[in-house]
PDB file of N, CA and C in Angstrom:
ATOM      1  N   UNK A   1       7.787  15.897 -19.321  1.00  0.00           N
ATOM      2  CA  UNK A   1       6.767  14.907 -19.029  1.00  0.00           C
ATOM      3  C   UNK A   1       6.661  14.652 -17.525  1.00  0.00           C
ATOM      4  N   UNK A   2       7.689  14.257 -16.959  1.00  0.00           N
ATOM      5  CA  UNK A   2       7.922  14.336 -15.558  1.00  0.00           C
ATOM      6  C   UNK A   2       7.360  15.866 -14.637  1.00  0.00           C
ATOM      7  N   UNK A   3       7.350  16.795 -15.028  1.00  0.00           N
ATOM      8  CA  UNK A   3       6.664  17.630 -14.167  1.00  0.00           C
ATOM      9  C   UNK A   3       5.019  17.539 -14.848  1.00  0.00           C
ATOM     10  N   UNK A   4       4.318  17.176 -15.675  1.00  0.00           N
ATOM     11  CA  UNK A   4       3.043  17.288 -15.918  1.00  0.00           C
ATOM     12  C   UNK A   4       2.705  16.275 -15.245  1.00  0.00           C
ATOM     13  N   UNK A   5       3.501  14.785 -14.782  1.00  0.00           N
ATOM     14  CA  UNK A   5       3.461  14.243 -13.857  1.00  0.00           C
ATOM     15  C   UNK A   5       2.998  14.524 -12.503  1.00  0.00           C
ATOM     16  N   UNK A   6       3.856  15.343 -12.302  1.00  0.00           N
ATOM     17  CA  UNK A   6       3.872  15.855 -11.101  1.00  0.00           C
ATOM     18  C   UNK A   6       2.418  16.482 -10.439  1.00  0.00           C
ATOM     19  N   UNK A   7       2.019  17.784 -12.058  1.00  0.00           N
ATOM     20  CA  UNK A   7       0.810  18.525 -12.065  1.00  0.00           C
ATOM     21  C   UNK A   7      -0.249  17.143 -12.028  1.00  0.00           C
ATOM     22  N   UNK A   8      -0.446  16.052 -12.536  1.00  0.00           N
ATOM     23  CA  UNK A   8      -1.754  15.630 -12.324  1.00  0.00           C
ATOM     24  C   UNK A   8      -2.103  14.723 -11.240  1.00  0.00           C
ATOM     25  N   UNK A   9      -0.878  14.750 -10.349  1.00  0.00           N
ATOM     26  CA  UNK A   9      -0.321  13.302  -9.625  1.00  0.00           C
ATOM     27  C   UNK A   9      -0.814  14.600  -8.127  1.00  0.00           C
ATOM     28  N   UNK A  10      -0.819  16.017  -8.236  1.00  0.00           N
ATOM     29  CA  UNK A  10      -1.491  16.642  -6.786  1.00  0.00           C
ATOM     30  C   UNK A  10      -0.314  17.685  -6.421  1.00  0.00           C
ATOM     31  N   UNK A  11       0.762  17.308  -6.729  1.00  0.00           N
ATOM     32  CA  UNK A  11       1.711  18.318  -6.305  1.00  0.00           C
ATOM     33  C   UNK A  11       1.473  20.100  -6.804  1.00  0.00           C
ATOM     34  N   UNK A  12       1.656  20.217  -5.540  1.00  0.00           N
ATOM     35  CA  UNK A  12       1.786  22.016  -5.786  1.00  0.00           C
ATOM     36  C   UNK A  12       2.388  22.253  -6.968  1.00  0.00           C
ATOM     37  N   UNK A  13       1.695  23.642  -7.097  1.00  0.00           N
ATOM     38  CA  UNK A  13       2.443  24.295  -8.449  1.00  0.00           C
ATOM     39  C   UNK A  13       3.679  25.000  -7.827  1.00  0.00           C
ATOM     40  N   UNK A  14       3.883  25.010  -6.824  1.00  0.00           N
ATOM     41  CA  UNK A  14       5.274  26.045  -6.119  1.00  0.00           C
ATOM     42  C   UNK A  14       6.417  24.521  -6.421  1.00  0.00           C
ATOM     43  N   UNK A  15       5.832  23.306  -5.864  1.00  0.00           N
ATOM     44  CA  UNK A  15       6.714  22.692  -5.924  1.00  0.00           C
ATOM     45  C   UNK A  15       7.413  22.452  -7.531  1.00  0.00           C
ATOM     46  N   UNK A  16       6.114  22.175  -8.461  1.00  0.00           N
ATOM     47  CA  UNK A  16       6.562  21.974  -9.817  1.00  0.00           C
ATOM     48  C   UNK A  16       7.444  23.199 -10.009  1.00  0.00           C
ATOM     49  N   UNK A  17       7.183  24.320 -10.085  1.00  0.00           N
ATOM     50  CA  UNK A  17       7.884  25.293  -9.946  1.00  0.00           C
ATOM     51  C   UNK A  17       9.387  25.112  -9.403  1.00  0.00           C
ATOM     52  N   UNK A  18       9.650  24.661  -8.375  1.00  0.00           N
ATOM     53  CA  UNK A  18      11.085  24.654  -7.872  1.00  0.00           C
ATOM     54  C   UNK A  18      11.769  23.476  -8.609  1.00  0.00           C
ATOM     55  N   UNK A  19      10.993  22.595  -8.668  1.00  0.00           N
ATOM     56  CA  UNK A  19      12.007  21.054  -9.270  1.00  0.00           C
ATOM     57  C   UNK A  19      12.256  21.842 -11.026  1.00  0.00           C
ATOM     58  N   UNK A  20      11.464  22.444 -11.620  1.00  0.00           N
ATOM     59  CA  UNK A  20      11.399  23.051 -13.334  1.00  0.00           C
ATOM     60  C   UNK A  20      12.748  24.250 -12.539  1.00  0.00           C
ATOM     61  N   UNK A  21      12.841  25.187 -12.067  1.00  0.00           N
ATOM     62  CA  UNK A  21      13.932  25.932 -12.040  1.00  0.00           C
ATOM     63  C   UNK A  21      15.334  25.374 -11.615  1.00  0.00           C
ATOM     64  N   UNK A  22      14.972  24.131 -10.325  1.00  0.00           N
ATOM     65  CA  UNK A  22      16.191  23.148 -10.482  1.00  0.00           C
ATOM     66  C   UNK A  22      16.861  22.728 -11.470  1.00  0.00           C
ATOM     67  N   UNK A  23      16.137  22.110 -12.568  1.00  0.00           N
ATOM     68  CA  UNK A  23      16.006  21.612 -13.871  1.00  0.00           C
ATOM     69  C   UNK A  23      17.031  22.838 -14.820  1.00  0.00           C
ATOM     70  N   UNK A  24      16.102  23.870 -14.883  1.00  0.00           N
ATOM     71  CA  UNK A  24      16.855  24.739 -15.925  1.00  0.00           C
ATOM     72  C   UNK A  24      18.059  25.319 -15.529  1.00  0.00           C
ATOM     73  N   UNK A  25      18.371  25.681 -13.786  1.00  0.00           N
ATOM     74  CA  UNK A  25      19.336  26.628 -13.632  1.00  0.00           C
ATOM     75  C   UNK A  25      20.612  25.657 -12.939  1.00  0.00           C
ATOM     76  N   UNK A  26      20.408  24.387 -13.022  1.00  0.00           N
ATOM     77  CA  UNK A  26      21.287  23.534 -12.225  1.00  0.00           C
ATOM     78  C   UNK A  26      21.396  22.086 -13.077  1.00  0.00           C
ATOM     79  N   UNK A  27      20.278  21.787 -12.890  1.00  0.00           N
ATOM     80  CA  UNK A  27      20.776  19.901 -13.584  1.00  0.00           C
ATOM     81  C   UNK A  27      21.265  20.058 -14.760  1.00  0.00           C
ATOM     82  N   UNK A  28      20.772  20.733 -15.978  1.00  0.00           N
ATOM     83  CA  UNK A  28      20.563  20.878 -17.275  1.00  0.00           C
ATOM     84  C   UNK A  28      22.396  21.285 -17.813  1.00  0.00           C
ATOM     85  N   UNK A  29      22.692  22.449 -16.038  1.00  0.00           N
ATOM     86  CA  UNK A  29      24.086  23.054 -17.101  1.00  0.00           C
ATOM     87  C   UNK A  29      24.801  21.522 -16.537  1.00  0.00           C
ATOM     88  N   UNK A  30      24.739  20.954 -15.635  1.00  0.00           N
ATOM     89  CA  UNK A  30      25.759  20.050 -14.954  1.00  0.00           C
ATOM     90  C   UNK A  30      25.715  18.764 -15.762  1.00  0.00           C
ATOM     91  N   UNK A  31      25.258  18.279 -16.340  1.00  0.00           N
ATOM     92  CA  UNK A  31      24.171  17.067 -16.922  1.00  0.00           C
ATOM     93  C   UNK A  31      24.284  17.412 -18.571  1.00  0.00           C
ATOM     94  N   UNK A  32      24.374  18.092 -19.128  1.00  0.00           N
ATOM     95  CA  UNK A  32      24.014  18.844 -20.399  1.00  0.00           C
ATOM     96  C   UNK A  32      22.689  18.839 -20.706  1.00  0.00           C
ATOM     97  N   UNK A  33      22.141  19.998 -21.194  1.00  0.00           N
ATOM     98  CA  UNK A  33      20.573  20.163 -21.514  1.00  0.00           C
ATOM     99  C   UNK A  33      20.033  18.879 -22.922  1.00  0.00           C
ATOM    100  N   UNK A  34      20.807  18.559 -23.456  1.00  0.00           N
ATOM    101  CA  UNK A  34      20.727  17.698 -24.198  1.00  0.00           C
ATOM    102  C   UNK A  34      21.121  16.372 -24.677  1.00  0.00           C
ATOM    103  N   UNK A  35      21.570  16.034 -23.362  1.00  0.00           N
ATOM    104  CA  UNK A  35      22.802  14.731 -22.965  1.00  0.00           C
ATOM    105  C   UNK A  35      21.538  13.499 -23.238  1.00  0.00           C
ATOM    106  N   UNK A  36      22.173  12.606 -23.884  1.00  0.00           N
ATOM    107  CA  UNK A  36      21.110  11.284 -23.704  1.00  0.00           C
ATOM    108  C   UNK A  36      20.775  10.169 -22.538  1.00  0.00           C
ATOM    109  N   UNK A  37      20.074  10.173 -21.686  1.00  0.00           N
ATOM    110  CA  UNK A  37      19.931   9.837 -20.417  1.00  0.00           C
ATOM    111  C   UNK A  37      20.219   8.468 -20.766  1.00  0.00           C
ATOM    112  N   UNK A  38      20.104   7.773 -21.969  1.00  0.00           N
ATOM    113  CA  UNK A  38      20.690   6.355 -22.329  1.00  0.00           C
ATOM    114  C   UNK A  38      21.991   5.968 -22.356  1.00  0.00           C
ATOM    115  N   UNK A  39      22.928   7.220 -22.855  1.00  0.00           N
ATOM    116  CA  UNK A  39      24.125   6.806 -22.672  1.00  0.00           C
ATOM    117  C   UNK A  39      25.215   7.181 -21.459  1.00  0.00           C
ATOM    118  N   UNK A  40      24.057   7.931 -20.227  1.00  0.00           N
ATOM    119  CA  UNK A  40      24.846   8.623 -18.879  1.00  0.00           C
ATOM    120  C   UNK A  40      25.094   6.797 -17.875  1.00  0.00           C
ATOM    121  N   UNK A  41      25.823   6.937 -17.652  1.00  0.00           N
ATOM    122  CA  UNK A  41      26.633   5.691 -16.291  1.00  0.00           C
ATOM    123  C   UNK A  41      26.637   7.105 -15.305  1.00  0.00           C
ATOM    124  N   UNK A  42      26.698   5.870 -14.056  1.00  0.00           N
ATOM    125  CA  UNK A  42      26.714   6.315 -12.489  1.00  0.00           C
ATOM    126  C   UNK A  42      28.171   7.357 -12.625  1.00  0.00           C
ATOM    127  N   UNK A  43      29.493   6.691 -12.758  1.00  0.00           N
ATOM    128  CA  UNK A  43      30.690   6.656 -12.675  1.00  0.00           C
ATOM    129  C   UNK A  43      31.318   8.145 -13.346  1.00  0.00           C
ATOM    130  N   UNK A  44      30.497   8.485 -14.755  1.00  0.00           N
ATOM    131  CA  UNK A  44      30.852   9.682 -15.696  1.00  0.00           C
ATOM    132  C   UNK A  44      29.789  10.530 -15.715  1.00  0.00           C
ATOM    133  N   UNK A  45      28.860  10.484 -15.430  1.00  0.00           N
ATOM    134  CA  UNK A  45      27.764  11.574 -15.290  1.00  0.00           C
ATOM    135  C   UNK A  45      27.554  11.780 -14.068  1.00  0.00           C
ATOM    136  N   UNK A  46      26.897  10.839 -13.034  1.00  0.00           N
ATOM    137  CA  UNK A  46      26.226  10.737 -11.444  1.00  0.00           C
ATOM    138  C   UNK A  46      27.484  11.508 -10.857  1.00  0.00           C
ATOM    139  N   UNK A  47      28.723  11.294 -10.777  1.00  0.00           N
ATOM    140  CA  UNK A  47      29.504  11.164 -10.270  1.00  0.00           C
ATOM    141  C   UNK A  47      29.811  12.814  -9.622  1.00  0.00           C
ATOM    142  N   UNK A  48      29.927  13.343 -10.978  1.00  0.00           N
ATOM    143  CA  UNK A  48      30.245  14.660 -11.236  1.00  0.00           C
ATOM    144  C   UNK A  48      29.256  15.419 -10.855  1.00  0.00           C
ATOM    145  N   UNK A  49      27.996  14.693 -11.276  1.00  0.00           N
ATOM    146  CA  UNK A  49      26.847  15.844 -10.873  1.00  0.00           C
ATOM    147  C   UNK A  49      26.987  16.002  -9.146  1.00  0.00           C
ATOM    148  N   UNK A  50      27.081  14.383  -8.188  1.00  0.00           N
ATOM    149  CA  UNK A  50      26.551  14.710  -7.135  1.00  0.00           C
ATOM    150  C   UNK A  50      28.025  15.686  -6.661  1.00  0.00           C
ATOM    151  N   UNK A  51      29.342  15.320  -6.820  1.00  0.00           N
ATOM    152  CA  UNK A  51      30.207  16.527  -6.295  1.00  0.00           C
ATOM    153  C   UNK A  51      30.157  17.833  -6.611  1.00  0.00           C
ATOM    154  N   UNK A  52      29.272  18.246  -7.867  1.00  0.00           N
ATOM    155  CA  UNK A  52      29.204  19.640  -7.966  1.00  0.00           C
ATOM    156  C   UNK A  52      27.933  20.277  -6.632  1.00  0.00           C
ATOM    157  N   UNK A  53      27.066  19.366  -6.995  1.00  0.00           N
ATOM    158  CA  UNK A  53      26.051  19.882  -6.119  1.00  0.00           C
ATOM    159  C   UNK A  53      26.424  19.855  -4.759  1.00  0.00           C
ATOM    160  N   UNK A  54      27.184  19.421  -4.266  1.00  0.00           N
ATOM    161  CA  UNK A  54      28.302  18.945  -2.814  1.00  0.00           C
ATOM    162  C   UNK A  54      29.051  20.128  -2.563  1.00  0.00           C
ATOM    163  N   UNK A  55      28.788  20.925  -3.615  1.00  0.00           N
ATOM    164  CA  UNK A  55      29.830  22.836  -3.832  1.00  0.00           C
ATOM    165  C   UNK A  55      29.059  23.426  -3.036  1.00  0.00           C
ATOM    166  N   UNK A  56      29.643  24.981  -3.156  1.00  0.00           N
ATOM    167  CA  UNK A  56      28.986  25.997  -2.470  1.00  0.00           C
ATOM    168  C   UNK A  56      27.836  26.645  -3.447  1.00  0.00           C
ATOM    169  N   UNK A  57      26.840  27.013  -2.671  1.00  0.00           N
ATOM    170  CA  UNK A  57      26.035  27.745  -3.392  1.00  0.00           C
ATOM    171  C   UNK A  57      26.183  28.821  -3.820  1.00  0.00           C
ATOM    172  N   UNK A  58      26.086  29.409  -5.245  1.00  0.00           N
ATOM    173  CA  UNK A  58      25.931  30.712  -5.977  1.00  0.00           C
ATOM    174  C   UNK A  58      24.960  31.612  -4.650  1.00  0.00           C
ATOM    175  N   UNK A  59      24.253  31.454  -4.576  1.00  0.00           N
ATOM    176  CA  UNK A  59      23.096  32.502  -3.805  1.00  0.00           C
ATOM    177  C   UNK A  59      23.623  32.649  -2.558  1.00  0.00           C
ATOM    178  N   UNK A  60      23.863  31.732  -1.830  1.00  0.00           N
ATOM    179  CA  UNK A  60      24.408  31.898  -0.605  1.00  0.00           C
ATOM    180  C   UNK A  60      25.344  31.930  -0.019  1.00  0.00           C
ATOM    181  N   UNK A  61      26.711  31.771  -0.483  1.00  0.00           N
ATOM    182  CA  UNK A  61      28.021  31.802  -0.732  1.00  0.00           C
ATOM    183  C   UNK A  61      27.939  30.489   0.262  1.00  0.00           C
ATOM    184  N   UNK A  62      27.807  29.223   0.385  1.00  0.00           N
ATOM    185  CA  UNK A  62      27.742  28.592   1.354  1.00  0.00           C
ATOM    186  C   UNK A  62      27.635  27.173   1.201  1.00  0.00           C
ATOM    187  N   UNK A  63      28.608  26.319   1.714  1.00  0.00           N
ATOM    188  CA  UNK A  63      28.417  25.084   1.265  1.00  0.00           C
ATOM    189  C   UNK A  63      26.760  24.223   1.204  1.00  0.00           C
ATOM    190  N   UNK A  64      26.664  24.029   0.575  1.00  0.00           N
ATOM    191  CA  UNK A  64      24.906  22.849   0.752  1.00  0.00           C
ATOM    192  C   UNK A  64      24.910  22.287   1.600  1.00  0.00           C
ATOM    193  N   UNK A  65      24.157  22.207   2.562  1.00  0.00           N
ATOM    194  CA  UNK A  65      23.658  21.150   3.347  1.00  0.00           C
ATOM    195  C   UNK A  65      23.404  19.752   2.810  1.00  0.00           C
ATOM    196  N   UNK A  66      23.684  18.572   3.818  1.00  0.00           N
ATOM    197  CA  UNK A  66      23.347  17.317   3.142  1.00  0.00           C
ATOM    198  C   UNK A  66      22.158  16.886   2.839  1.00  0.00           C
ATOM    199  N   UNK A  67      21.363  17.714   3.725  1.00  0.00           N
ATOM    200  CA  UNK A  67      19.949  17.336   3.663  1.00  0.00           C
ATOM    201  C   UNK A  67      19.945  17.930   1.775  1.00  0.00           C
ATOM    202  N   UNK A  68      20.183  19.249   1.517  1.00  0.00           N
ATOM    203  CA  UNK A  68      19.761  19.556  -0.115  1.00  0.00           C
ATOM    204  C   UNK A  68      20.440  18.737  -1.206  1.00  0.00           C
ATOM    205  N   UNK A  69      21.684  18.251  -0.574  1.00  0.00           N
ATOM    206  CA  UNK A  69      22.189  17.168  -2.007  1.00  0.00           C
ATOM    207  C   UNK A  69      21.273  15.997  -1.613  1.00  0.00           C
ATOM    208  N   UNK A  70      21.019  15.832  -0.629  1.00  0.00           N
ATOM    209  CA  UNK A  70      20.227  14.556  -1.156  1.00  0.00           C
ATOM    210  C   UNK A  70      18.409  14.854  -1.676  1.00  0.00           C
ATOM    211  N   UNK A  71      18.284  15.636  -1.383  1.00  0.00           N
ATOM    212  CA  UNK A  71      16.780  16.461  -1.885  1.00  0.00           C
ATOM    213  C   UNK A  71      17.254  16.164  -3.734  1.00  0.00           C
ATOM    214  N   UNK A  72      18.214  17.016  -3.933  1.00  0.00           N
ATOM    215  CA  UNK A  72      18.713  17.043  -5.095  1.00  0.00           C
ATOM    216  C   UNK A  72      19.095  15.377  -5.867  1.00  0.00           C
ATOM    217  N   UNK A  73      19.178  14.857  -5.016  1.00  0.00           N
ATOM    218  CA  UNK A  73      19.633  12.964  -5.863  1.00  0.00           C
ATOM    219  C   UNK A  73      17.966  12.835  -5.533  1.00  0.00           C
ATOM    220  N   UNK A  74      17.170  12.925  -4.371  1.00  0.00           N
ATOM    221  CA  UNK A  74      16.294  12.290  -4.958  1.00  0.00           C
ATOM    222  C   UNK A  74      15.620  12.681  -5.917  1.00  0.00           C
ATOM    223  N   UNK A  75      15.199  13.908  -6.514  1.00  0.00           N
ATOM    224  CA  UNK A  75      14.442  14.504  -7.313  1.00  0.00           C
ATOM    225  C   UNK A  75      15.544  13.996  -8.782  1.00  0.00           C
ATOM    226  N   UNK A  76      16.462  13.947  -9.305  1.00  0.00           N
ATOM    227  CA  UNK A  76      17.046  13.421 -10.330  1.00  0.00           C
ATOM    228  C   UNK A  76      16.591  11.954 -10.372  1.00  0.00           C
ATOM    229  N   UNK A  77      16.954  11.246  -9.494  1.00  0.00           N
ATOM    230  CA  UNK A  77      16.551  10.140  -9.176  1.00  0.00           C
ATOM    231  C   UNK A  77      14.923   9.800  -9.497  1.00  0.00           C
ATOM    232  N   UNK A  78      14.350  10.022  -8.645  1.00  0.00           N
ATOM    233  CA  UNK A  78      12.585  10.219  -9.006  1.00  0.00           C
ATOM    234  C   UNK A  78      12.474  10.372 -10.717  1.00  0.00           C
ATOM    235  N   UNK A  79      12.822  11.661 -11.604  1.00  0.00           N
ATOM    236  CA  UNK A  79      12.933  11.634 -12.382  1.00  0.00           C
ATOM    237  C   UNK A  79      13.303  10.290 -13.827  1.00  0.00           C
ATOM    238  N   UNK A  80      14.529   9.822 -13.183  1.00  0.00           N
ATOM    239  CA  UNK A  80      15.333   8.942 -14.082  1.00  0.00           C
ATOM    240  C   UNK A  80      14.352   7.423 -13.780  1.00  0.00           C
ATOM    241  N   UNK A  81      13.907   7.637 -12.724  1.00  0.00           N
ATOM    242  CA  UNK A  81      12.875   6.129 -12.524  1.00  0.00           C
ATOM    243  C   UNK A  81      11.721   6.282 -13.533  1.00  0.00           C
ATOM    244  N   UNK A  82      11.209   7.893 -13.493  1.00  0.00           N
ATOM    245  CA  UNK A  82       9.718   8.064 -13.955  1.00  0.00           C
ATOM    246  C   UNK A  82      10.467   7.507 -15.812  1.00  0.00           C
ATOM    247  N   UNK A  83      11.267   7.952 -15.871  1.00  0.00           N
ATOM    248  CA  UNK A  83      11.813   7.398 -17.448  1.00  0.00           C
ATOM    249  C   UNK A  83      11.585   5.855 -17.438  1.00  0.00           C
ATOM    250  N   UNK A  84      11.949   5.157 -16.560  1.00  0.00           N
ATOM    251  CA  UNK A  84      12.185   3.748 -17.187  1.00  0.00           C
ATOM    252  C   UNK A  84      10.752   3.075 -16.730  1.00  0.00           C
ATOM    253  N   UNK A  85       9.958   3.854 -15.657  1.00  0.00           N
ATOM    254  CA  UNK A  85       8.696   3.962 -15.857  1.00  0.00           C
ATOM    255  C   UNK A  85       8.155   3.825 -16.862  1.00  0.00           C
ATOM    256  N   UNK A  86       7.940   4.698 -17.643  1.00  0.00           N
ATOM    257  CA  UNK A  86       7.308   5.091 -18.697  1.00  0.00           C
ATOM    258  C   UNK A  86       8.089   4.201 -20.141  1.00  0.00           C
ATOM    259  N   UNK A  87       9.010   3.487 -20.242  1.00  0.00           N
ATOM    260  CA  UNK A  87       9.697   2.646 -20.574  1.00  0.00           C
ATOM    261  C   UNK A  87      10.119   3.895 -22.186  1.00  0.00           C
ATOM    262  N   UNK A  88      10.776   5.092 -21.581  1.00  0.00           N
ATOM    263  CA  UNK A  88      11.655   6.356 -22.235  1.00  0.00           C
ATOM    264  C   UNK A  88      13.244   5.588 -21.902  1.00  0.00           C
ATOM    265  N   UNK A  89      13.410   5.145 -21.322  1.00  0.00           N
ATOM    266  CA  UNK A  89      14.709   4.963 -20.876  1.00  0.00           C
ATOM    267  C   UNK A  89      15.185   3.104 -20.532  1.00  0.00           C
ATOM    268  N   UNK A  90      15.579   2.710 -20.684  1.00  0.00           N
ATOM    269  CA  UNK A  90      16.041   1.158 -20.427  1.00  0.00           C
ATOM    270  C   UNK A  90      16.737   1.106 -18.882  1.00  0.00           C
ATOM    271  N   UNK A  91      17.150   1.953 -18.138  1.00  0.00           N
ATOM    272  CA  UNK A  91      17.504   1.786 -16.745  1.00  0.00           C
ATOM    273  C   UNK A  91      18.212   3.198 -16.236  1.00  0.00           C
ATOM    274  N   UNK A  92      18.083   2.956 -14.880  1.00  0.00           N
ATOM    275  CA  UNK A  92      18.347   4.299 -14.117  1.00  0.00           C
ATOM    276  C   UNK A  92      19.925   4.558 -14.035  1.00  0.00           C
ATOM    277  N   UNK A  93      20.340   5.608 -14.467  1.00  0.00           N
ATOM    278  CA  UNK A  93      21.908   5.899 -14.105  1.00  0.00           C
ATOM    279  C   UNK A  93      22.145   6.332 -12.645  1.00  0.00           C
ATOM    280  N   UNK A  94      21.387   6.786 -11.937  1.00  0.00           N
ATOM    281  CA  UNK A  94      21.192   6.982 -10.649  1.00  0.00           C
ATOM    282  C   UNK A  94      21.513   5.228  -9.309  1.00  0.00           C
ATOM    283  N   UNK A  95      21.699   4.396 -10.335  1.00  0.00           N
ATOM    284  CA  UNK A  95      21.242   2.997  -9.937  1.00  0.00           C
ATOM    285  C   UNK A  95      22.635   2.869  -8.689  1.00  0.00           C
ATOM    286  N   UNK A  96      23.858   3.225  -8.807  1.00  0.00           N
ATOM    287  CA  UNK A  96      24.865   3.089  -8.252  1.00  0.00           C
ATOM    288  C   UNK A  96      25.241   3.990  -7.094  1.00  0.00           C
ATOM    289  N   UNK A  97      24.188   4.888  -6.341  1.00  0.00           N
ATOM    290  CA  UNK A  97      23.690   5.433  -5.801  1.00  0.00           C
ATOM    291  C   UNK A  97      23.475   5.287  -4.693  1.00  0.00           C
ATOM    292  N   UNK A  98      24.600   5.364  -3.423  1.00  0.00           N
ATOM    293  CA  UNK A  98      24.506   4.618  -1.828  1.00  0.00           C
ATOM    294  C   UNK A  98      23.587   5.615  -1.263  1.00  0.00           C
ATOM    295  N   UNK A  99      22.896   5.405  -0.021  1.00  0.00           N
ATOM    296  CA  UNK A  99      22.237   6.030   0.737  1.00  0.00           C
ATOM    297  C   UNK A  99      23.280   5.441   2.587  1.00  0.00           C
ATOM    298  N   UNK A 100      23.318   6.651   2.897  1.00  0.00           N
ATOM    299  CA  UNK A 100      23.783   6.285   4.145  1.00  0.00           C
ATOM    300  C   UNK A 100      22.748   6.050   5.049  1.00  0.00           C
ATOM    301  N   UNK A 101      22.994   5.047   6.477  1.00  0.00           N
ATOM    302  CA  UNK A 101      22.361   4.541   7.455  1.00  0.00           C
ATOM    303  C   UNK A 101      21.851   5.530   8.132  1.00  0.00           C
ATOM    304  N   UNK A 102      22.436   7.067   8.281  1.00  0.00           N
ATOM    305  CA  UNK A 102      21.714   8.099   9.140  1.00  0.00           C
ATOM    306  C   UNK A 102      20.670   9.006   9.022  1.00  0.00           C
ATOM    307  N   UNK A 103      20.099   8.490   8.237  1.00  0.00           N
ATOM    308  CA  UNK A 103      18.378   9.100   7.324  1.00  0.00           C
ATOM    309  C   UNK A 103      18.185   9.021   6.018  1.00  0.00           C
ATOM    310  N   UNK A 104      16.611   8.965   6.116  1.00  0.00           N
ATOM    311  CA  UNK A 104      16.423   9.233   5.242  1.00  0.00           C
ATOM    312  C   UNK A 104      16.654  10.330   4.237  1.00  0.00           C
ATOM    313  N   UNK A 105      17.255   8.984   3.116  1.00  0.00           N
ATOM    314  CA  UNK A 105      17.758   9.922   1.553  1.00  0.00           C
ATOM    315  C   UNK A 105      18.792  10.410   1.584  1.00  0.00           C
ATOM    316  N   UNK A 106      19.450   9.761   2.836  1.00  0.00           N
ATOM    317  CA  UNK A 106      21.233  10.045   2.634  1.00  0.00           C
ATOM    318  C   UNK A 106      22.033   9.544   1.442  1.00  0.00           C
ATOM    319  N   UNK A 107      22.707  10.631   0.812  1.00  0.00           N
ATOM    320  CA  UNK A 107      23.362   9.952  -0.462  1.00  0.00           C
ATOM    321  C   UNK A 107      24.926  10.137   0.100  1.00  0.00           C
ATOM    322  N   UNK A 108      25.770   8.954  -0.997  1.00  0.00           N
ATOM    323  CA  UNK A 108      26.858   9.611  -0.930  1.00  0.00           C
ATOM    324  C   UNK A 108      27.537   8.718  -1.979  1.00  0.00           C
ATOM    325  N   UNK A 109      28.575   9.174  -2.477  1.00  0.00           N
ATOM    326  CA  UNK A 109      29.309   8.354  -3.688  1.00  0.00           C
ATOM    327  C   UNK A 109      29.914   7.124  -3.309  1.00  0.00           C
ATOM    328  N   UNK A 110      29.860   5.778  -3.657  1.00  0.00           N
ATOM    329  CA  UNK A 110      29.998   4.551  -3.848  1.00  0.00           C
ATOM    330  C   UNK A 110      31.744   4.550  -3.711  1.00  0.00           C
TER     331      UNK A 110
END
């Protein structure tokens, strides 16, 4: 629902494209493809996801840049809002979620 979002809201199809392969080849295994976004907390789901994504990359043998984990929290993030948006979800697990003082969409664990 969140990427048809995306499609009627103006966003490129390259972009829908990258956040849908994010989705399948990354959030889905880290997150479980079928996990209930009602019963994920910051502490046992967030937690884990943002230190995996904090790893090295498969493709590039190379740690992530901070700028892409936080690309990566916001687009989960964005997501988990458009849920309680759409009132799919009762509140964001993303909610516990610091941003550091040195730019924008700095994340980092609480």
């Amino acid at each position: 629902m969140y990427l048809d979002q995306l499609r009627v809201s103006g966003r490129t199809e390259r972009h829908v494209a990258t956040l849908n392969g994010l989705l399948n080849s990354m959030f889905y295994k880290i997150l479980g493809k079928n996990a209930l976004v009602s019963r994920m907390t910051y502490l046992k789901d967030i937690v884990p996801f943002i230190r995996h994504i904090q790893g090295v990359s498969p493709q590039t043998k190379k740690p992530r840049s901070q700028a892409t984990v936080n690309r990566y929290c916001d687009y989960l993030d964005a997501i988990f809002n458009f849920g309680v948006e759409m009132e799919l979800i009762s509140k964001n697990p993303m909610k516990g979620r610091r941003k550091l003082g040195k730019g924008p969409g700095m994340c980092r664990l609480a």
